[in-house]
Protein backbone atom coordinates (compact mmCIF):
# COMPACT_ATOMS: atom_id res chain seq x y z
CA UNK A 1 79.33 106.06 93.40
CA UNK A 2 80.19 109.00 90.90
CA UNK A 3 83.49 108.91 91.43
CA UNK A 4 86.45 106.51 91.46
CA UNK A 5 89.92 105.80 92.56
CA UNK A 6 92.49 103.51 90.76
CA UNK A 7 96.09 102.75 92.30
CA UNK A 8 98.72 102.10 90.27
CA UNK A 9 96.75 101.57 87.00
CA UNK A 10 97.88 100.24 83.02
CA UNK A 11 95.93 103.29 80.92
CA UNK A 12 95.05 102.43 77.61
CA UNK A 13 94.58 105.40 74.75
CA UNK A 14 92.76 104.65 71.59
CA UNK A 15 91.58 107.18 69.20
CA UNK A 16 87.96 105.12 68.33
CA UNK A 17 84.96 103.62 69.79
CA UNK A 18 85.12 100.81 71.29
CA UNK A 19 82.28 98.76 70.90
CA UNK A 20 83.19 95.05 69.94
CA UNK A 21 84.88 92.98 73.34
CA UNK A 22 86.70 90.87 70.96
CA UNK A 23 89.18 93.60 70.12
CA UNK A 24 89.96 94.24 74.04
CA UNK A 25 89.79 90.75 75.64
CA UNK A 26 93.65 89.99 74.66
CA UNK A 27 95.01 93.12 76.41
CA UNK A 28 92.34 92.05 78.98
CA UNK A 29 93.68 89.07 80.12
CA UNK A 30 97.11 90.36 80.36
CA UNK A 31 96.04 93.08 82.52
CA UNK A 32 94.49 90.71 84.72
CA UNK A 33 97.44 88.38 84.78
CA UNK A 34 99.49 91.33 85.75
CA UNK A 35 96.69 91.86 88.61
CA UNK A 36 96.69 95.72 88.10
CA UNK A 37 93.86 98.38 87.52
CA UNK A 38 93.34 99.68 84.03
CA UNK A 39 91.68 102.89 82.90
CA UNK A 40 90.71 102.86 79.17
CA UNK A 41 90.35 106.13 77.42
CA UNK A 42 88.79 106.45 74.07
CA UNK A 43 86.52 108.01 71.73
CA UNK A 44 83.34 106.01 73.43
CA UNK A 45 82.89 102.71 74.92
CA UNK A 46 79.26 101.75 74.21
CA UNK A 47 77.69 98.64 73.59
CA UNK A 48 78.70 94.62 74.04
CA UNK A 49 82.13 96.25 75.23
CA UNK A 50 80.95 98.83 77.81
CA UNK A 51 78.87 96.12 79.48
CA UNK A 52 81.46 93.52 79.55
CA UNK A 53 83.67 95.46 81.45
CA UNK A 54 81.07 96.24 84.02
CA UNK A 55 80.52 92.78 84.63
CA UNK A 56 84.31 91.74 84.93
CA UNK A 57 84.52 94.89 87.73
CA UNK A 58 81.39 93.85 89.49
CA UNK A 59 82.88 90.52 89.52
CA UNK A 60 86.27 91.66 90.80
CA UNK A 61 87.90 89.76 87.61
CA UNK A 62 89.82 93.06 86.66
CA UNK A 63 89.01 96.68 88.10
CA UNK A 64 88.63 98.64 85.10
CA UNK A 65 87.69 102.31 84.84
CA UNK A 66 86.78 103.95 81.46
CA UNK A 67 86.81 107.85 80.45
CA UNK A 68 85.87 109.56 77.00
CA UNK A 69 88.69 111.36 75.50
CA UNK A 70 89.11 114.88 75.55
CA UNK A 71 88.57 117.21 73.35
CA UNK A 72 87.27 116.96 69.14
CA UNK A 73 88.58 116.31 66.20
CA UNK A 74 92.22 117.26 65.73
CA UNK A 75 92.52 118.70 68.86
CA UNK A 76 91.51 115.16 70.63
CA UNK A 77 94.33 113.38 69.00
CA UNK A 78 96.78 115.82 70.14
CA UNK A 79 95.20 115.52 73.80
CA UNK A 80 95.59 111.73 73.48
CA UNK A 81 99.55 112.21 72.54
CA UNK A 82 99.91 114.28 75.23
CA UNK A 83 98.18 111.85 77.67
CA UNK A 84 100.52 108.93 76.23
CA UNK A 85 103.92 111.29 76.93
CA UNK A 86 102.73 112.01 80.32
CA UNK A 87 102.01 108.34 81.25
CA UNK A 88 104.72 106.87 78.96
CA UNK A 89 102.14 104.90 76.75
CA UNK A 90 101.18 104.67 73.44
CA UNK A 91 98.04 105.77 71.69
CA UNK A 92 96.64 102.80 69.72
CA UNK A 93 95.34 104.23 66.55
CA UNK A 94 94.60 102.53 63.19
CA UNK A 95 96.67 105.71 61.39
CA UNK A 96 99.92 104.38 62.24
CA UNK A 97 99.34 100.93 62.12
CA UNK A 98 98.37 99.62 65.78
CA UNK A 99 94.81 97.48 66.56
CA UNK A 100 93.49 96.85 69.90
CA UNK A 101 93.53 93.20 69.56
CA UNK A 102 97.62 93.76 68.66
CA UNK A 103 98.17 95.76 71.55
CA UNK A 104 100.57 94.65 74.47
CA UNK A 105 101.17 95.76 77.89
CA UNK A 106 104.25 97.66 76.80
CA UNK A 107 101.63 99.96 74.78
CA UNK A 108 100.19 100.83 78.15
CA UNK A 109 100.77 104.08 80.10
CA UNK A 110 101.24 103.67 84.00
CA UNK A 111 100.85 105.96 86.74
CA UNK A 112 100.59 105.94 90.64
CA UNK A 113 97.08 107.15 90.78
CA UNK A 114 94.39 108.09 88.45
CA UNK A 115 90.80 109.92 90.56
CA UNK A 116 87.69 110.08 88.00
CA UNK A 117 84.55 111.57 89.04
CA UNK A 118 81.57 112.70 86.46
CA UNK A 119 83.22 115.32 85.03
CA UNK A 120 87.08 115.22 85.41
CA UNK A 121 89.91 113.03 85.45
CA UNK A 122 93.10 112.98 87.64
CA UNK A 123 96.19 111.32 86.44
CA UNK A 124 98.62 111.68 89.27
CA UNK A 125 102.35 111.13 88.92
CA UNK A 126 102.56 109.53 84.99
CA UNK A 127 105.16 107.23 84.22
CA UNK A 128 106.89 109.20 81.00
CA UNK A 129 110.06 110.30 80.91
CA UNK A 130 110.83 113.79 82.13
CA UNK A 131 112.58 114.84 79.13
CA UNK A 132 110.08 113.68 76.35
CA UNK A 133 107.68 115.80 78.68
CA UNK A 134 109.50 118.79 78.76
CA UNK A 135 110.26 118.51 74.81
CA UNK A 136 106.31 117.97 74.22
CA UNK A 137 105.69 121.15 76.17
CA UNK A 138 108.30 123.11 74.37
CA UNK A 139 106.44 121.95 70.97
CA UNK A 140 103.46 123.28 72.39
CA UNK A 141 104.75 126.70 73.35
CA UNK A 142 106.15 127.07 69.88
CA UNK A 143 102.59 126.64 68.53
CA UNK A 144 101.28 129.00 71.21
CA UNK A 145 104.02 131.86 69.46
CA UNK A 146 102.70 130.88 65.78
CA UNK A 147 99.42 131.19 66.08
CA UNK A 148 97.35 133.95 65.84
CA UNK A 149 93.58 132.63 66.70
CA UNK A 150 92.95 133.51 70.43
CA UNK A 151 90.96 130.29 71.04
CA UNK A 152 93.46 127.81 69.92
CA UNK A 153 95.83 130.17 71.94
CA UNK A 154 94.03 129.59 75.24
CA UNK A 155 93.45 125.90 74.58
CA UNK A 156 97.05 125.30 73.67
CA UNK A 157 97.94 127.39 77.01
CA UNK A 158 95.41 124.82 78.80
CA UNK A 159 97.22 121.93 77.90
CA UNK A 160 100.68 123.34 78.34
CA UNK A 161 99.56 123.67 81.94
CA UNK A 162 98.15 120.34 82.30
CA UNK A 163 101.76 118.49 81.18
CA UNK A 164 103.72 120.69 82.81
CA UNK A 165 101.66 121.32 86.14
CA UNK A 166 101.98 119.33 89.38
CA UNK A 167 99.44 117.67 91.09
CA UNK A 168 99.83 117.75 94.95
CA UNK A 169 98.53 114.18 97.39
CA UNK A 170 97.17 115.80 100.54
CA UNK A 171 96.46 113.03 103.53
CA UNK A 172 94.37 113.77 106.23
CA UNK A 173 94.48 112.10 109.15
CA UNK A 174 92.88 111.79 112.83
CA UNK A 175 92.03 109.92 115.44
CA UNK A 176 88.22 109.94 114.83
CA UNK A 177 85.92 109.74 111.56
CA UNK A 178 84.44 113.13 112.81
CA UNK A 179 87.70 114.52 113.74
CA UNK A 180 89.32 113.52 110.25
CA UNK A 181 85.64 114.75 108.24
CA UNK A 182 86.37 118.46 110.27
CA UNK A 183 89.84 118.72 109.27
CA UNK A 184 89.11 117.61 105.47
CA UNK A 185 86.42 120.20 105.61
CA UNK A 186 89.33 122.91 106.17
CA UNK A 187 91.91 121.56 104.07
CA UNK A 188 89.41 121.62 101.18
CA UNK A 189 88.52 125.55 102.50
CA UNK A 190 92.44 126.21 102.40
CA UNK A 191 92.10 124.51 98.76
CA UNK A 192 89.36 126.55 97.41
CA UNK A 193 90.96 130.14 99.12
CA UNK A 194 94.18 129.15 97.32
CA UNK A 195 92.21 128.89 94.16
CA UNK A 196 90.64 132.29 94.62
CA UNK A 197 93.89 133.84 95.63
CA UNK A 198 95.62 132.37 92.66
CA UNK A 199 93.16 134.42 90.16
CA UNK A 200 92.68 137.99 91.75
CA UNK A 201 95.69 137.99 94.47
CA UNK A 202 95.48 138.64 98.28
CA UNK A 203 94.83 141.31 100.62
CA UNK A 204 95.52 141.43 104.07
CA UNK A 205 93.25 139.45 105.92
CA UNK A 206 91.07 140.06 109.71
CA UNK A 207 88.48 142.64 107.70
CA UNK A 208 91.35 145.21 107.07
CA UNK A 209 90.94 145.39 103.29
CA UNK A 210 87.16 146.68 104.07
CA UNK A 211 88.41 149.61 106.28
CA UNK A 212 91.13 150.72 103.99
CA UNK A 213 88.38 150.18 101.02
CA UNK A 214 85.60 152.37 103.32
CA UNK A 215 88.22 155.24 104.00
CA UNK A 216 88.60 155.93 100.15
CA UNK A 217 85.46 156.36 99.76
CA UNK A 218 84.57 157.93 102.68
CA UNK A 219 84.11 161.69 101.51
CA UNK A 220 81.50 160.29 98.93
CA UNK A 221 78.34 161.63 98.75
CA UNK A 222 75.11 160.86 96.61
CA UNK A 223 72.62 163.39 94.43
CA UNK A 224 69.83 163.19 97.48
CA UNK A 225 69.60 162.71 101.10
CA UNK A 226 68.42 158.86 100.43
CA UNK A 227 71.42 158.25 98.61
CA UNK A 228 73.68 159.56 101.67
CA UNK A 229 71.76 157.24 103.61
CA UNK A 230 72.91 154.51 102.19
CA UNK A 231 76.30 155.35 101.60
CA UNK A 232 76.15 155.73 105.27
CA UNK A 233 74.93 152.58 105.33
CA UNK A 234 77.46 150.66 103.11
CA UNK A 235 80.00 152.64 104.85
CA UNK A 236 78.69 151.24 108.52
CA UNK A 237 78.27 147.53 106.99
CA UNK A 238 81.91 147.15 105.82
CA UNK A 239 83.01 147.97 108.97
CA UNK A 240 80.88 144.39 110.24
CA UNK A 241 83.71 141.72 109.24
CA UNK A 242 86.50 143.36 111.86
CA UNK A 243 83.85 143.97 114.41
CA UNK A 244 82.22 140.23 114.59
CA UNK A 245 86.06 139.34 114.48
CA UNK A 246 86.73 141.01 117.40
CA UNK A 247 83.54 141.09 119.47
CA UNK A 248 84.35 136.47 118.83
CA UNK A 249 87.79 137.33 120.22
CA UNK A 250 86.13 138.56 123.32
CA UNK A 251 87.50 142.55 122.89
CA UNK A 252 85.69 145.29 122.50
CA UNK A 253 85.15 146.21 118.48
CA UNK A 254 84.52 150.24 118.76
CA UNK A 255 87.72 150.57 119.59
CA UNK A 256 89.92 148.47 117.65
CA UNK A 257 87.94 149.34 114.74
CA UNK A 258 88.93 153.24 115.52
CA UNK A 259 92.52 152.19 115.94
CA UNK A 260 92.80 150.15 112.81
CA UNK A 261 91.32 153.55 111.15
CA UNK A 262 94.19 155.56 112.34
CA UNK A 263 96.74 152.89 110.84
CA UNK A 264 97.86 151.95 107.23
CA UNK A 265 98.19 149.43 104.75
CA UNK A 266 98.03 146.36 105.70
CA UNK A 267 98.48 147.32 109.58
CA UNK A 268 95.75 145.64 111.04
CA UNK A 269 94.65 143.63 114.48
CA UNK A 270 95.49 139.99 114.77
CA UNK A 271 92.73 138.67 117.04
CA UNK A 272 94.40 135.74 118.36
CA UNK A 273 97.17 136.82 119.60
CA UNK A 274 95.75 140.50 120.68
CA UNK A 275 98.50 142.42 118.54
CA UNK A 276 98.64 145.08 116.13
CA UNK A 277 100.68 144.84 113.11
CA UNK A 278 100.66 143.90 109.43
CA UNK A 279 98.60 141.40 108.86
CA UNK A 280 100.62 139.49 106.31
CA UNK A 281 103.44 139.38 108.31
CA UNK A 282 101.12 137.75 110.87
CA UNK A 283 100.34 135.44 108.10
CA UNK A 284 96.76 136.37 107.97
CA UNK A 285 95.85 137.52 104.21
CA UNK A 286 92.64 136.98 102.39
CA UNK A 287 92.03 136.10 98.78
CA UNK A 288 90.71 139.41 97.22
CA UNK A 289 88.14 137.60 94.84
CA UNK A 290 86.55 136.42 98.27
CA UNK A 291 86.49 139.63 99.91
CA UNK A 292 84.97 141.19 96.43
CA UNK A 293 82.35 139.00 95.85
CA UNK A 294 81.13 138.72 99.60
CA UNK A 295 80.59 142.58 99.15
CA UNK A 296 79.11 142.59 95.84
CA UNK A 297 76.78 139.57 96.71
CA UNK A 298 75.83 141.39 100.29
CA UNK A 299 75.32 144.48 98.31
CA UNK A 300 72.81 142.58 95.99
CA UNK A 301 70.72 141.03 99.01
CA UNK A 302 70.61 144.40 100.53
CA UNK A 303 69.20 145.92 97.51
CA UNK A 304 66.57 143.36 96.76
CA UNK A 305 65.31 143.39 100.42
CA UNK A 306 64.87 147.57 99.94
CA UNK A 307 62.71 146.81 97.12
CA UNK A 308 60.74 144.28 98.44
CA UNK A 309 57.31 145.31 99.74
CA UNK A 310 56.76 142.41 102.14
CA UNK A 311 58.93 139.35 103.56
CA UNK A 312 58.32 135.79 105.04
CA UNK A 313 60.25 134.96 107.45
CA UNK A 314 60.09 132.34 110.80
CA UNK A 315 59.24 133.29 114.10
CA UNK A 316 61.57 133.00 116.91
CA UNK A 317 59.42 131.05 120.11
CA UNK A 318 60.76 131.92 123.20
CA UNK A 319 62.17 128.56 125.13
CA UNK A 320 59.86 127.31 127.68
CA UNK A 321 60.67 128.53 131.11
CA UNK A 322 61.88 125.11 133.35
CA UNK A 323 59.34 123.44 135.30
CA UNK A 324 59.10 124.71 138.87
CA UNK A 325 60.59 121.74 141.05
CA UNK A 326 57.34 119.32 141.81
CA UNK A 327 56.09 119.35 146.21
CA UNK A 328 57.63 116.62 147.65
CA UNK A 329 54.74 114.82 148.82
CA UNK A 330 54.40 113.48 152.32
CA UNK A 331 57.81 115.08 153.43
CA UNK A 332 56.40 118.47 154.74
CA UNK A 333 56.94 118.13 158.19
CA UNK A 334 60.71 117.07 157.83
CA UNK A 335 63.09 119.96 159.29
């Protein structure tokens, strides 16, 4: 599996490679006394060290979970510190006069729950204390005002939001394995439309944004009569959301699409209930990013299928008519 999940972990920092099992197996065995999880961050694990530890997690000895540290250079040490503040651990570095094979349990970090996959790493709800924290972050922002290089601006603003951002536990649950796989399906839709909404805002939902977008541009016209075509057509295809919307709601789309044209803002029709109204009072927005790039990528396709001379596609077979029921032999003459 690419991913993994450790509950209630010890997390080790160290600023080096780790390549020699010697220098770990002390803090080793007192993780495995304590019978807890440990995720090791460092420069690299590699070698003698790297398989050792795959062997005692294979073997169920100690469940142990290993990430590379962030960042390079300077900027990795200060990503380590603020890893250690967040967890309420220690970084064990040679520069201030700690060694792996001195380390103790009480130069751990701790938190509830770390999630690693291939390319990230989750440490939810650290054990540090609120107020070292919220001084670390205050350090940072004080950089963020000194300096003037735009890069080390935007990384300093990166981990700012990493210390002082939350991280939210959503549980799904169900009855059934299918039932629970469906409604992790739409909590991780919700997830991803929360994203998008967080970077470009929202606009009110139902295809409504489309219609108000279509009646600003509506007296456009292009240099030719080819180019009016396809205004014309742009024009008709952005009316398509609201329509399907309605035509799945069972009502007829012509006309609420007409209606919704003589209204304003975010007035729009709430298919599920039948109403008119403004549809983020209903609740019902969508994330403009969404709305901009399913236009712009629709927009592409169009265009490439206009310039393409010729096109593959399946043909549809009509479904075989049902057999005609067989003579039931021998039972002519019944009445």
């Amino acid at each position: 599996s690419m991913s993994a999940d450790l509950e209630d972990p010890f997390i080790l920092l160290h600023d080096k490679k780790i390549s020699n099992i010697r220098e770990m197996l002390p803090i080793l065995e007192a993780v495995a006394k304590a019978g807890k999880p440990l995720m090791v961050i460092a420069e690299d694990i590699e070698g003698e060290a790297l398989a050792t530890l795959v062997v005692n997690n294979m073997r169920g000895i100690v469940k142990v979970a290993a990430a590379k540290a962030p960042g390079f250079g300077d900027r990795r040490k200060e990503m380590l510190q603020d890893i250690a503040i967040l967890t309420g651990g220690t970084v064990i570095s040679e520069e201030v006069g700690l060694s792996l094979e001195g380390a103790t349990l009480d130069d751990l970090g701790s938190a509830k729950r770390i999630n690693l996959t291939k390319e990230n790493t989750t440490i939810v709800d650290g054990s540090g204390e609120s107020n070292d924290i919220e001084a670390r972050v205050n350090q940072i922002r004080a950089q963020i005002e000194e300096t003037s290089s735009d890069y080390d601006r935007e990384k300093l603003q990166e981990r700012v939001a990493k210390l002082a951002g939350g991280v939210a536990v959503i549980k799904v649950g169900a009855a059934t394995e299918v039932e629970m796989k469906e409604k992790k399906a739409r909590v991780e839709d919700a997830l991803h439309s929360t994203r998008a909404a967080v970077e470009e805002g929202i606009v009110p939902g139902g295809g409504v944004a489309l219609i108000r977008a279509l009646q600003s541009i509506d007296a456009l016209t292009g240099d030719n009569e080819d180019q009016n075509v396809g205004i014309n057509l742009l024009l008709r295809a952005m009316e398509g959301p609201m329509r399907q919307i309605v035509l799945n709601a069972g009502d007829e789309p012509a006309v609420v699409v007409d209606k919704v044209k003589g209204m304003s803002g975010n007035e729009g029709y709430n298919a599920a209930t039948g109403e008119y109204g403004d549809m983020l009072a209903f609740g019902l927005p969508d994330p403009a990013k969404v709305t901009r790039t399913a236009l712009q990528a629709a927009a592409s396709v169009a265009g490439l299928m206009i310039t393409t001379e010729c096109m593959i596609t399946e043909v549809e077979e009509d479904a075989p008519a049902a057999p005609a029921m067989p003579d039931m032999g021998g039972m002519g003459g019944m009445m």
